[in-house]
C-alpha atoms as a PDB file:
ATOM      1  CA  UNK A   1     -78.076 -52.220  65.226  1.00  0.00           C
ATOM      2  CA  UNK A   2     -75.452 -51.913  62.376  1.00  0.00           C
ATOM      3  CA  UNK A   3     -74.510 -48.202  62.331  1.00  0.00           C
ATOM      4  CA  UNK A   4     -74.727 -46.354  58.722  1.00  0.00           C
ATOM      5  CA  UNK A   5     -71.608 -45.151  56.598  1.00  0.00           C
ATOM      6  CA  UNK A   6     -71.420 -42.378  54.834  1.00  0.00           C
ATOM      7  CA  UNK A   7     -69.529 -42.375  51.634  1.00  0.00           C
ATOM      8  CA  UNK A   8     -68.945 -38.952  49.862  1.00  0.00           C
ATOM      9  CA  UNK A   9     -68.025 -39.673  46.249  1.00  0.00           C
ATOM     10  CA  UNK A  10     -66.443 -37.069  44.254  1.00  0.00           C
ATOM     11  CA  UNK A  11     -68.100 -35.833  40.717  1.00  0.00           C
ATOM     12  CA  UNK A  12     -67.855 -33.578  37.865  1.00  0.00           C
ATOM     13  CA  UNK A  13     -70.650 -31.522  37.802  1.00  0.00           C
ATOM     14  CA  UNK A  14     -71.658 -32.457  33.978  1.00  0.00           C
ATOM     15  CA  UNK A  15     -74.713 -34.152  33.438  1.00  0.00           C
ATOM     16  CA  UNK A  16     -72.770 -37.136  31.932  1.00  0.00           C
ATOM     17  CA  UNK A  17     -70.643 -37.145  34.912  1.00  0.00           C
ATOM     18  CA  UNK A  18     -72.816 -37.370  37.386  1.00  0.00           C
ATOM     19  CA  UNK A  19     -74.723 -40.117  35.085  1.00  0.00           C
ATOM     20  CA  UNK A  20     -71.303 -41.921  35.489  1.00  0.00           C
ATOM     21  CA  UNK A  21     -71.164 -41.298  39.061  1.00  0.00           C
ATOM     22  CA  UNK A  22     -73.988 -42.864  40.059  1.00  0.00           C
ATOM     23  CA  UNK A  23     -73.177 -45.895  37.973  1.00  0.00           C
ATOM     24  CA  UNK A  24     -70.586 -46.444  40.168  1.00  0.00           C
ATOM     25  CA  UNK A  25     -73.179 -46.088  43.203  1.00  0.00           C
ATOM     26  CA  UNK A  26     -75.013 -48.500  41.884  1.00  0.00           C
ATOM     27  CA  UNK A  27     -72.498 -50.634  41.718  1.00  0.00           C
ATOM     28  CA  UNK A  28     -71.815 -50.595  45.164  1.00  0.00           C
ATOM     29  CA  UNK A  29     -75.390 -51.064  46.324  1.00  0.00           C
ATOM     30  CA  UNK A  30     -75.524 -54.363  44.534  1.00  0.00           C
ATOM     31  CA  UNK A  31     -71.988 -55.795  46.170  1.00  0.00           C
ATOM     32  CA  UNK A  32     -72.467 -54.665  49.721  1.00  0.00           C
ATOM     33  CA  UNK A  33     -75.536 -55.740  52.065  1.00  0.00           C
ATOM     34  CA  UNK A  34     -74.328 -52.962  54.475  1.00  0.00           C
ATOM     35  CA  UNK A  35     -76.340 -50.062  54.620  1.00  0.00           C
ATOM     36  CA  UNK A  36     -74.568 -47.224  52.993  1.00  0.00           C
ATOM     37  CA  UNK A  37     -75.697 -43.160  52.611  1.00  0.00           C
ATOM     38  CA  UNK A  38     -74.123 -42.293  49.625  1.00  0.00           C
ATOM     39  CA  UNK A  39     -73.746 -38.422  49.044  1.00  0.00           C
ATOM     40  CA  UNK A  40     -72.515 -36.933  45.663  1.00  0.00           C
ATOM     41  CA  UNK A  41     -70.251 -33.974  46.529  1.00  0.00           C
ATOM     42  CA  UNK A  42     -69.703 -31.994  42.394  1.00  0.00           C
ATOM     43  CA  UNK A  43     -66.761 -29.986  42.184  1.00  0.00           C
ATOM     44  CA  UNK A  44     -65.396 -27.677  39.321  1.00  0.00           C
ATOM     45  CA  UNK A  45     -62.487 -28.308  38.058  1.00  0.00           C
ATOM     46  CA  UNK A  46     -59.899 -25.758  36.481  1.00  0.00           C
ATOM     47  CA  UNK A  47     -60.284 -27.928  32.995  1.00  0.00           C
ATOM     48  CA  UNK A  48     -64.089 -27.213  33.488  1.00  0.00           C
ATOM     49  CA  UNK A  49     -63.406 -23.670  33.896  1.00  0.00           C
ATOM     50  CA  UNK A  50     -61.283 -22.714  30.716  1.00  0.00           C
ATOM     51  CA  UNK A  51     -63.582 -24.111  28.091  1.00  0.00           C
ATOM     52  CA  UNK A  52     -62.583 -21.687  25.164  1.00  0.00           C
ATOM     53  CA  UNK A  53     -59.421 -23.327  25.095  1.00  0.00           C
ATOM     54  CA  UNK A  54     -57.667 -26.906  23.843  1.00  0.00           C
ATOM     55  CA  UNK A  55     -56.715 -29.247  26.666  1.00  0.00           C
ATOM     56  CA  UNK A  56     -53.474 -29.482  24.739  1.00  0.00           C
ATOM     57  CA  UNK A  57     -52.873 -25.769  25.337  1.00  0.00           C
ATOM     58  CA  UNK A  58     -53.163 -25.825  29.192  1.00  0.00           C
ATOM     59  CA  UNK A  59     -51.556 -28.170  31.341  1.00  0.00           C
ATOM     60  CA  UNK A  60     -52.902 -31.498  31.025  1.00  0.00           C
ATOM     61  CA  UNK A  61     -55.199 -33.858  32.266  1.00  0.00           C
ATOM     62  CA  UNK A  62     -54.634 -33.047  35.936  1.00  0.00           C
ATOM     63  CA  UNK A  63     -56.982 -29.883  35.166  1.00  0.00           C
ATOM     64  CA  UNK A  64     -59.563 -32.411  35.687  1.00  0.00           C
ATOM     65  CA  UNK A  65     -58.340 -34.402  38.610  1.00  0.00           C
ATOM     66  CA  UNK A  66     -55.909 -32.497  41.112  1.00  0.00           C
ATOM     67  CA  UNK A  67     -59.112 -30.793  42.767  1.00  0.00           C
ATOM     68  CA  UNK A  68     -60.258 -34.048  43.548  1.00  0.00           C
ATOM     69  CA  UNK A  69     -56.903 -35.424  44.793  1.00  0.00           C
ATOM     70  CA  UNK A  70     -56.304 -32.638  47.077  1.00  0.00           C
ATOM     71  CA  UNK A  71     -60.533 -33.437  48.656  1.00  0.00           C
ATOM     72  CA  UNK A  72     -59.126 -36.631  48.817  1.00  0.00           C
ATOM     73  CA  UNK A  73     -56.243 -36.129  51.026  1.00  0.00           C
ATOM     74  CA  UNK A  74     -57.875 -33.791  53.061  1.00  0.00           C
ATOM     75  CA  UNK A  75     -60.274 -36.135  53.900  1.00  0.00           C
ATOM     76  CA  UNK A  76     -63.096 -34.207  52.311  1.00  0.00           C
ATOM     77  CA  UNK A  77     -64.500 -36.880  50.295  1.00  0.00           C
ATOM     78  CA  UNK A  78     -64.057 -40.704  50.011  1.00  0.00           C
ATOM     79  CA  UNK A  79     -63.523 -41.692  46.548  1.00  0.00           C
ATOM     80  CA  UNK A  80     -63.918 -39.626  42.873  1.00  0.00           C
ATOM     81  CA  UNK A  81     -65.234 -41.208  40.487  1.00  0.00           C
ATOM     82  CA  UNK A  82     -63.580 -39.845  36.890  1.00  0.00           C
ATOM     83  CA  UNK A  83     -63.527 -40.990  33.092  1.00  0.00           C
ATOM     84  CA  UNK A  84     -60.116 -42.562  33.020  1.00  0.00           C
ATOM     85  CA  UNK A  85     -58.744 -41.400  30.358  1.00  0.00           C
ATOM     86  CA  UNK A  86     -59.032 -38.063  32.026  1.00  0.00           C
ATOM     87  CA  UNK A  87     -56.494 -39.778  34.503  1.00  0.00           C
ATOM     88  CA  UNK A  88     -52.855 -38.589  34.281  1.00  0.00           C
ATOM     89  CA  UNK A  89     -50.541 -41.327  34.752  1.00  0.00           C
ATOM     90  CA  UNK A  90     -48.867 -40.405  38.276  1.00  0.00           C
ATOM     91  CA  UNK A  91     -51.492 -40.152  41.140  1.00  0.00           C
ATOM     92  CA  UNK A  92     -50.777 -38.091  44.132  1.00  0.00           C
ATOM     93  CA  UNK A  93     -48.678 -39.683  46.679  1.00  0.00           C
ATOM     94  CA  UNK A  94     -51.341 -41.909  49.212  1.00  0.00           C
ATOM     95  CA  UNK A  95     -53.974 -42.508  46.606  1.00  0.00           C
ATOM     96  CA  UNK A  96     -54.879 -45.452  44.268  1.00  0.00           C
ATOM     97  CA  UNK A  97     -57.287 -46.503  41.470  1.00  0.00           C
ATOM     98  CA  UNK A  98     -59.345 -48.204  43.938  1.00  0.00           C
ATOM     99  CA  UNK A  99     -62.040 -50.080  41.502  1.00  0.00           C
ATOM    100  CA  UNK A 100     -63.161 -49.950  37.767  1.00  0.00           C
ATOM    101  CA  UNK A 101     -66.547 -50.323  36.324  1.00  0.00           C
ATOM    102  CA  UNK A 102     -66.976 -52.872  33.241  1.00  0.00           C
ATOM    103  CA  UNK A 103     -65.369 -51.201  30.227  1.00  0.00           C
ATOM    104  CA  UNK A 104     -68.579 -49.539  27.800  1.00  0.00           C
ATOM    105  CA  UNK A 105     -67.929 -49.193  24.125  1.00  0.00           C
ATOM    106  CA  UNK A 106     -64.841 -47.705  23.702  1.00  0.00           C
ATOM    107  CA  UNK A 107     -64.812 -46.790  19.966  1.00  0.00           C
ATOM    108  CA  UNK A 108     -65.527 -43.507  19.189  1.00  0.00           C
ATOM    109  CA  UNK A 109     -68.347 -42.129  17.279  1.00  0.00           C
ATOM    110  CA  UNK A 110     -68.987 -39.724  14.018  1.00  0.00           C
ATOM    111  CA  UNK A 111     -72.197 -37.576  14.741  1.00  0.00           C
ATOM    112  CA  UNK A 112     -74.018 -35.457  11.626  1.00  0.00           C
ATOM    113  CA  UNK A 113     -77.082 -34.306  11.077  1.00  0.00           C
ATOM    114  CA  UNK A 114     -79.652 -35.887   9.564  1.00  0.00           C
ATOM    115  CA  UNK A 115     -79.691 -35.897   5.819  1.00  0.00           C
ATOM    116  CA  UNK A 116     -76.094 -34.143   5.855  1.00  0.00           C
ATOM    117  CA  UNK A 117     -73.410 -35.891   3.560  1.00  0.00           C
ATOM    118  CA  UNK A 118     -69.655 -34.958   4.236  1.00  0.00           C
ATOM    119  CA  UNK A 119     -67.087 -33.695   1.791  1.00  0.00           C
ATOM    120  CA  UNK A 120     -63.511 -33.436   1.752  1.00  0.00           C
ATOM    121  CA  UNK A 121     -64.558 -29.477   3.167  1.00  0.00           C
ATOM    122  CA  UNK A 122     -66.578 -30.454   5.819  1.00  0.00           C
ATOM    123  CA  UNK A 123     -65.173 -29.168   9.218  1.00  0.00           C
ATOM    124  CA  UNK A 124     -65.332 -32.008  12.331  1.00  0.00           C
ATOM    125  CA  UNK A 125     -65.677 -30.054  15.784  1.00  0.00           C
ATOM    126  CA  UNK A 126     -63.069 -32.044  18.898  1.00  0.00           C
ATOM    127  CA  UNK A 127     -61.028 -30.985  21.098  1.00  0.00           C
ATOM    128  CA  UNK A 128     -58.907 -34.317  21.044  1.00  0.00           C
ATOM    129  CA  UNK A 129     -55.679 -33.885  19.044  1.00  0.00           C
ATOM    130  CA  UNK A 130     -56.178 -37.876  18.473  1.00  0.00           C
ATOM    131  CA  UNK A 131     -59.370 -37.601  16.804  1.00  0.00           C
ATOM    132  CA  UNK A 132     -58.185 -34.783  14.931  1.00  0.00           C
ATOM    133  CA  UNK A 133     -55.178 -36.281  13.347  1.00  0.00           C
ATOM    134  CA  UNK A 134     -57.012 -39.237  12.212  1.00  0.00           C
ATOM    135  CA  UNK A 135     -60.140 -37.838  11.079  1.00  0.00           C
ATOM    136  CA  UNK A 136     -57.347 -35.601   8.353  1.00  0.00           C
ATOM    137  CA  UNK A 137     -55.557 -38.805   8.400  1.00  0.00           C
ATOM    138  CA  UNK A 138     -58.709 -41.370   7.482  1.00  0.00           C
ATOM    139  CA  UNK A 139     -61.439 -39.014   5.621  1.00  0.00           C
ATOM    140  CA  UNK A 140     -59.794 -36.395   4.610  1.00  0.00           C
ATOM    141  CA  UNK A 141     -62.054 -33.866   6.234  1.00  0.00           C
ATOM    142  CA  UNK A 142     -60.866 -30.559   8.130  1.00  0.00           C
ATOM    143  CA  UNK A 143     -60.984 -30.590  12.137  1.00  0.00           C
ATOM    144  CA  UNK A 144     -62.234 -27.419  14.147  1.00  0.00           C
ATOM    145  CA  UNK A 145     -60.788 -27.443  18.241  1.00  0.00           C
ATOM    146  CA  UNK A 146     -63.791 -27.716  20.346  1.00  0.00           C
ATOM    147  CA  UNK A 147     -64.916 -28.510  23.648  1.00  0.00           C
ATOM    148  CA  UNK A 148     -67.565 -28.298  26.107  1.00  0.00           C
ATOM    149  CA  UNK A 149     -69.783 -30.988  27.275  1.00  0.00           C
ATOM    150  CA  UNK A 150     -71.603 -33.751  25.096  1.00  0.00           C
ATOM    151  CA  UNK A 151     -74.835 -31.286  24.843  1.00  0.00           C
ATOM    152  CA  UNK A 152     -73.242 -28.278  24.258  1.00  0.00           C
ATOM    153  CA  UNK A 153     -71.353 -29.523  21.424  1.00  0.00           C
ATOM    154  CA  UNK A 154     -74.602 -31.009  19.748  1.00  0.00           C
ATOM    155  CA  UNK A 155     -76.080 -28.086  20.006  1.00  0.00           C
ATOM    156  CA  UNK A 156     -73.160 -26.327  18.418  1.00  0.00           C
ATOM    157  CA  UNK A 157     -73.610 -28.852  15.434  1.00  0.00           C
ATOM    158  CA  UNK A 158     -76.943 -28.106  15.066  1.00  0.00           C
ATOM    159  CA  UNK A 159     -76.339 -24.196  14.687  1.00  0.00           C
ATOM    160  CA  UNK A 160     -74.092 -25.276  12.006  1.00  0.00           C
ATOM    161  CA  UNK A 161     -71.280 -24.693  13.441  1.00  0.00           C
ATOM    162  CA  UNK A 162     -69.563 -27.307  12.531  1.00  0.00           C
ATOM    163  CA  UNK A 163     -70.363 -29.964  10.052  1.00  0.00           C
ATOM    164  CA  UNK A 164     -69.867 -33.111  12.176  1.00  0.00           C
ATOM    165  CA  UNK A 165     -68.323 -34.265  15.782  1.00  0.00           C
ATOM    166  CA  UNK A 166     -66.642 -36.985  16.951  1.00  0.00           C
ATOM    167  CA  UNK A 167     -67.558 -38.247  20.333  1.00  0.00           C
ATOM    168  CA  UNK A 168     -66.855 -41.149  22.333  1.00  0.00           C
ATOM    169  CA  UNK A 169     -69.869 -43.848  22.124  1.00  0.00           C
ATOM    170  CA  UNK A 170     -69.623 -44.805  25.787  1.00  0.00           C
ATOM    171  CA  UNK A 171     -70.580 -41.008  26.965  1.00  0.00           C
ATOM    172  CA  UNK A 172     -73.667 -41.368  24.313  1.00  0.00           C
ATOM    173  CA  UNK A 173     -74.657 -44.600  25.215  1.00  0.00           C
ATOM    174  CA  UNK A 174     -74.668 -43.319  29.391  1.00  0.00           C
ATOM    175  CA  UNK A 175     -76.610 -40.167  28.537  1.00  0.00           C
ATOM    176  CA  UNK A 176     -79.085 -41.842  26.613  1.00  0.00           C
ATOM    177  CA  UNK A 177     -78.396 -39.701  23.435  1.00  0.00           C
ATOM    178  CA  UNK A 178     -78.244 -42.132  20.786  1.00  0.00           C
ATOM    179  CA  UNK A 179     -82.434 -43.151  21.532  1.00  0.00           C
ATOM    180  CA  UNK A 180     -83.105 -39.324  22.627  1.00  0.00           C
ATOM    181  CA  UNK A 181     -81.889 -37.370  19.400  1.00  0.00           C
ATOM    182  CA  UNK A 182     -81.885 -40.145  16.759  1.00  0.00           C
ATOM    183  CA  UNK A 183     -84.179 -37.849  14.735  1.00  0.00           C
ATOM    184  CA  UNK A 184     -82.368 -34.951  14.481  1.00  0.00           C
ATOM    185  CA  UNK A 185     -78.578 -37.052  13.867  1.00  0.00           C
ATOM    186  CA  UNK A 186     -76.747 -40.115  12.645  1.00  0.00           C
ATOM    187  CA  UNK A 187     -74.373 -41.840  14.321  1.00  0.00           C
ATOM    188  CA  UNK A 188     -71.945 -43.586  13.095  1.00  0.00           C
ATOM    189  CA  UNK A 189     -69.432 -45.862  15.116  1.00  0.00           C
ATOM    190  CA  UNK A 190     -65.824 -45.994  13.959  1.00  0.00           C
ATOM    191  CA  UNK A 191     -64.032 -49.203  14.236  1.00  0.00           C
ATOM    192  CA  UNK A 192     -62.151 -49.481  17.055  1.00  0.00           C
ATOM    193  CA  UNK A 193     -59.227 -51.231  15.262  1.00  0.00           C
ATOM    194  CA  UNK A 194     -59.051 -48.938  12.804  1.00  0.00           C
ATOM    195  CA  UNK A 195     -59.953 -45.276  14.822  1.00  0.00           C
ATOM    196  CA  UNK A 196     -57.681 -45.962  17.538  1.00  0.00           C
ATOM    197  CA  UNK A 197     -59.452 -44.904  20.784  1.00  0.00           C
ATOM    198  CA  UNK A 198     -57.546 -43.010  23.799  1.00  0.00           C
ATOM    199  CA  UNK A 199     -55.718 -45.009  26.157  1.00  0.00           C
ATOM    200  CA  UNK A 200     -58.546 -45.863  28.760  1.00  0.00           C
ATOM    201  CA  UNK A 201     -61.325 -44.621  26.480  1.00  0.00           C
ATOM    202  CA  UNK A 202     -64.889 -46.256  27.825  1.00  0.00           C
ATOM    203  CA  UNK A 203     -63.492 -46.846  31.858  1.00  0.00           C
ATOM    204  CA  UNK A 204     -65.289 -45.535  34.567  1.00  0.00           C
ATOM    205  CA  UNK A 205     -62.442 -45.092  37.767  1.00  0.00           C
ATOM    206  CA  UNK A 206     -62.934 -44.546  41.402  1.00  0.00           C
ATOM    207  CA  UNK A 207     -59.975 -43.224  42.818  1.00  0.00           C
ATOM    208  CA  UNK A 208     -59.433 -43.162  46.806  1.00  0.00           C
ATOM    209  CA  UNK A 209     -56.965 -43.071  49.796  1.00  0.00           C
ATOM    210  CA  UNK A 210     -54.779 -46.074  50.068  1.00  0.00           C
ATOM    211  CA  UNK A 211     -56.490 -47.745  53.094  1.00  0.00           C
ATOM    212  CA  UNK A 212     -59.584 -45.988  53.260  1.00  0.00           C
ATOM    213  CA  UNK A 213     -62.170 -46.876  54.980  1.00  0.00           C
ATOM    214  CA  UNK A 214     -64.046 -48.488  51.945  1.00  0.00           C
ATOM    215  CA  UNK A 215     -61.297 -50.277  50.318  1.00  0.00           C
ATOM    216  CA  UNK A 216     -62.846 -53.676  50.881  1.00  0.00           C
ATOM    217  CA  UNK A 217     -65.747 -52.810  49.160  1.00  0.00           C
ATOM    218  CA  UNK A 218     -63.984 -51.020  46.326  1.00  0.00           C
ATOM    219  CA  UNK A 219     -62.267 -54.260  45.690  1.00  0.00           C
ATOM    220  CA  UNK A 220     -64.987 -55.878  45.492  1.00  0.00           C
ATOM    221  CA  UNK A 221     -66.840 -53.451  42.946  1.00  0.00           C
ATOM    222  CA  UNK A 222     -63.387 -54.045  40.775  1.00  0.00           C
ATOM    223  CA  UNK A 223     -63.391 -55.509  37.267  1.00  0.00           C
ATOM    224  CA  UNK A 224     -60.382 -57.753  37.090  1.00  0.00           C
ATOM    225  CA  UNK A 225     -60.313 -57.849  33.439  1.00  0.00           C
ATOM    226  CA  UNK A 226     -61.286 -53.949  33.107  1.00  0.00           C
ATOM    227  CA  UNK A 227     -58.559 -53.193  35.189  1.00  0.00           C
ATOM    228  CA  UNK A 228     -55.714 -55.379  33.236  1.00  0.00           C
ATOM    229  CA  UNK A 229     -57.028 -53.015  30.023  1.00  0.00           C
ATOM    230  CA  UNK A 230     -56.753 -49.884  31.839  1.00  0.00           C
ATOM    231  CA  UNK A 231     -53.224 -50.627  33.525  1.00  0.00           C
ATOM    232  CA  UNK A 232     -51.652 -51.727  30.382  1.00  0.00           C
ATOM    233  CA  UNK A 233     -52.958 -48.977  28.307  1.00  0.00           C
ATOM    234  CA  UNK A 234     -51.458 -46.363  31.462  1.00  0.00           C
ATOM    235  CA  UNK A 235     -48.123 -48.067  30.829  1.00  0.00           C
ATOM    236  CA  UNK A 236     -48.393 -47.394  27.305  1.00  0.00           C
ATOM    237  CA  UNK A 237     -48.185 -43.631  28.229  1.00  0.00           C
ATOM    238  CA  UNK A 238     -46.056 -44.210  30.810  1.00  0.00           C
ATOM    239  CA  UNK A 239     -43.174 -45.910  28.995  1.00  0.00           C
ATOM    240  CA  UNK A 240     -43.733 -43.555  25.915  1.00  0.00           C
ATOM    241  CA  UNK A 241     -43.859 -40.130  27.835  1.00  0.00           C
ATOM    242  CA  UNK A 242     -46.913 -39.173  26.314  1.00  0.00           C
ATOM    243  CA  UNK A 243     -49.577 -36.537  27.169  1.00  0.00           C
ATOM    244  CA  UNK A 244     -52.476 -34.859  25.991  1.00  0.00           C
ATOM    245  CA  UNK A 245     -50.542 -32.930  24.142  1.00  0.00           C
ATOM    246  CA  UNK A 246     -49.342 -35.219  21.864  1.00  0.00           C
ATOM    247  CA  UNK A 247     -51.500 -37.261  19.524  1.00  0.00           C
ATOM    248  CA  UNK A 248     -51.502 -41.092  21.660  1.00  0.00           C
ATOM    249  CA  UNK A 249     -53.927 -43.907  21.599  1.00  0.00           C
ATOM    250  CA  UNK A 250     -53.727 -47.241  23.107  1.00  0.00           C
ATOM    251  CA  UNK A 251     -56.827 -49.955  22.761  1.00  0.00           C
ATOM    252  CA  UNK A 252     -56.033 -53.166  25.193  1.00  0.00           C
ATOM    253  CA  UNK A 253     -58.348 -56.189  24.438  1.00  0.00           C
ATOM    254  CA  UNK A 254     -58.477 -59.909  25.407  1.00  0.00           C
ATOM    255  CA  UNK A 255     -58.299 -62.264  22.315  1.00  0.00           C
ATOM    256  CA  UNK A 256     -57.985 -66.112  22.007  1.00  0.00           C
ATOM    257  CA  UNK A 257     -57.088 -66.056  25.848  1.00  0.00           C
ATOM    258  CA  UNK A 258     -54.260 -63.320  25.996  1.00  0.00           C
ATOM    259  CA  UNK A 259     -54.080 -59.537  26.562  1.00  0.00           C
ATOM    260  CA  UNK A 260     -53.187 -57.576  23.320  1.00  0.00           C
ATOM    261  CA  UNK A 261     -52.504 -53.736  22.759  1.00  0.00           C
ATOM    262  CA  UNK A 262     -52.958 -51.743  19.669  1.00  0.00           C
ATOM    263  CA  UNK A 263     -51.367 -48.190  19.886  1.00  0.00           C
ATOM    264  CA  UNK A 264     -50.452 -45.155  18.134  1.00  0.00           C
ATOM    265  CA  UNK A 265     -47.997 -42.334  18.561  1.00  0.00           C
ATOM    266  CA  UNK A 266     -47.481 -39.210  16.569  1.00  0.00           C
ATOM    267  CA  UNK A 267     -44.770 -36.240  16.480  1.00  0.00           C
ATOM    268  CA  UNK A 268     -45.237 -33.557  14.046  1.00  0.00           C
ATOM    269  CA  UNK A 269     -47.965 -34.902  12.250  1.00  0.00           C
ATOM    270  CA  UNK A 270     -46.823 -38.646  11.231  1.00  0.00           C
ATOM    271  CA  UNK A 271     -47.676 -41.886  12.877  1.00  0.00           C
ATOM    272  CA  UNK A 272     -44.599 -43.175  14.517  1.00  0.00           C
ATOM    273  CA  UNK A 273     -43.507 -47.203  13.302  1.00  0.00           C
ATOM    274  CA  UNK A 274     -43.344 -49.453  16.056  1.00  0.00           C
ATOM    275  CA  UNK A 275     -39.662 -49.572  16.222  1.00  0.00           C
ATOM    276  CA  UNK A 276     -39.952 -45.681  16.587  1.00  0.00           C
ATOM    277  CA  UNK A 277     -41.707 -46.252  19.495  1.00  0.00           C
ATOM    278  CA  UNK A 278     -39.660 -48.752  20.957  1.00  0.00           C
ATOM    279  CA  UNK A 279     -36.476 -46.359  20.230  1.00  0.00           C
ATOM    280  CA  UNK A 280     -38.636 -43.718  22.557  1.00  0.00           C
ATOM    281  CA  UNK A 281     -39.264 -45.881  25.242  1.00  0.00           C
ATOM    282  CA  UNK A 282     -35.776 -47.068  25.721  1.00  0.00           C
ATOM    283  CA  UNK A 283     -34.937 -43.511  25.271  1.00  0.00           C
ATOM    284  CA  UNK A 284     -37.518 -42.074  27.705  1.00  0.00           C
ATOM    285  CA  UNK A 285     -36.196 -44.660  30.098  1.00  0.00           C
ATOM    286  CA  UNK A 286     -32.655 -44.074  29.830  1.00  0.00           C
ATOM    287  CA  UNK A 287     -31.344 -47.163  28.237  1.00  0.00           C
END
């Protein structure tokens, strides 16, 4: 008799995290033919903790993940599943992305209210110093910091607290949203050309210990062609330094055969040309 693993996957306790979470059990239970007991472990995180304030004003996106690589390495759980772009771009010594899901819709998303039309005063709630730049930069409308998760902040629109949000259309699309509150707002997808998304925007990641005891299975859950996106969107931020405290988006797509990048940098409020970014890589790396 074939004896059971158990595999203890790391989540976010948010309703759209744990949606993504068991995505990426799913995902396993259609690769493997081996009987696996799959427990969801939720943690809190220190960037779920300090809500009332601007990821750019605390220190970065490994409020989200170091919790998880420290269960990791202690052998507390076996993998964590994360949005990638909640990912910073060093892991913790011993640990790997191990597999990602099929990129979702990466291009972001302007939610009003139904029946609301938008002037150069309306106030857009996010908590993404991206979105805010380019929403001044491409309508013209005023930004208001903002976080919480994906219901919270619809609710927060509906009170009238704001007069639109931006959110990302894959964490709609997972929660069911767009079908479940199409009544009370409009959504309207930016173009992903044009609204730069954040580098890794969309990816579902399962992080783990280098030689785990499911890497085999992980491999096999990979995306090849997700992963090529997501690694040369990382070295985006890697090469330019950037965090989430500076405005930085990177979109990698296959077209015509071959692996293209659109990106975006900006320092004190103005989109840096591409030979400004090439003079900050060489500089960031010393040449």
């Amino acid at each position: 008799m074939t004896q059971q693993r158990v595999m203890r996957v790391g989540t976010r306790g948010s309703r759209l995290a744990m949606a993504q979470t068991q995505l990426f059990i799913e995902a396993c239970k259609r690769i493997t033919k081996e009987t696996v007991i799959y427990e969801s472990v939720p943690m809190r995180t220190e960037g779920d903790i300090h809500l009332d304030r601007p990821l750019y004003e605390l220190d970065g996106k490994g409020m989200f993940i170091s919790a998880f690589e420290e269960a990791l390495l202690k052998g507390e759980i076996d993998v964590a599943v994360h949005s990638a772009k909640d990912m910073d771009t060093t892991l913790a010594e011993g640990l790997a992305i191990a597999a990602v899901l099929p990129r979702a819709n990466p291009a972001d998303v302007l939610v009003t209210l139904r029946g609301t039309a938008l002037t150069e005063k309306s106030v857009i709630g996010t908590g993404s110093l991206r979105r805010q730049i380019q929403i001044k930069e491409q309508f013209g409308y005023q930004t208001k910091a903002m976080r919480g998760n994906v219901d919270t902040r619809l609710d927060k629109l509906k009170r009238g607290e704001v007069d639109g949000l931006v959110l990302a259309a894959a964490g709609l699309e997972r929660l069911g949203l767009l079908r479940e509150r199409q009544e009370e707002f409009t959504f309207e997808y930016l173009d992903v050309h044009t609204f730069l998304p954040a580098p890794a925007q969309g990816i579902i990641v399962a992080e783990s210990r280098k030689g785990g005891a499911f890497e085999e299975l992980f491999s096999r859950v990979n995306d090849a062609e997700t992963m090529e996106c997501l690694l040369m969107e990382r070295q985006f931020l890697q090469e330019t330094g950037a965090d989430c405290k500076q405005p930085v988006a990177a979109y990698a797509f296959r077209q015509d055969g071959e692996l293209r990048l659109e990106a975006a940098l900006w320092e004190d409020g103005r989109r840096l040309s591409a030979d400004e970014i090439e003079r900050r890589i060489k500089r960031f790396q010393g040449e």
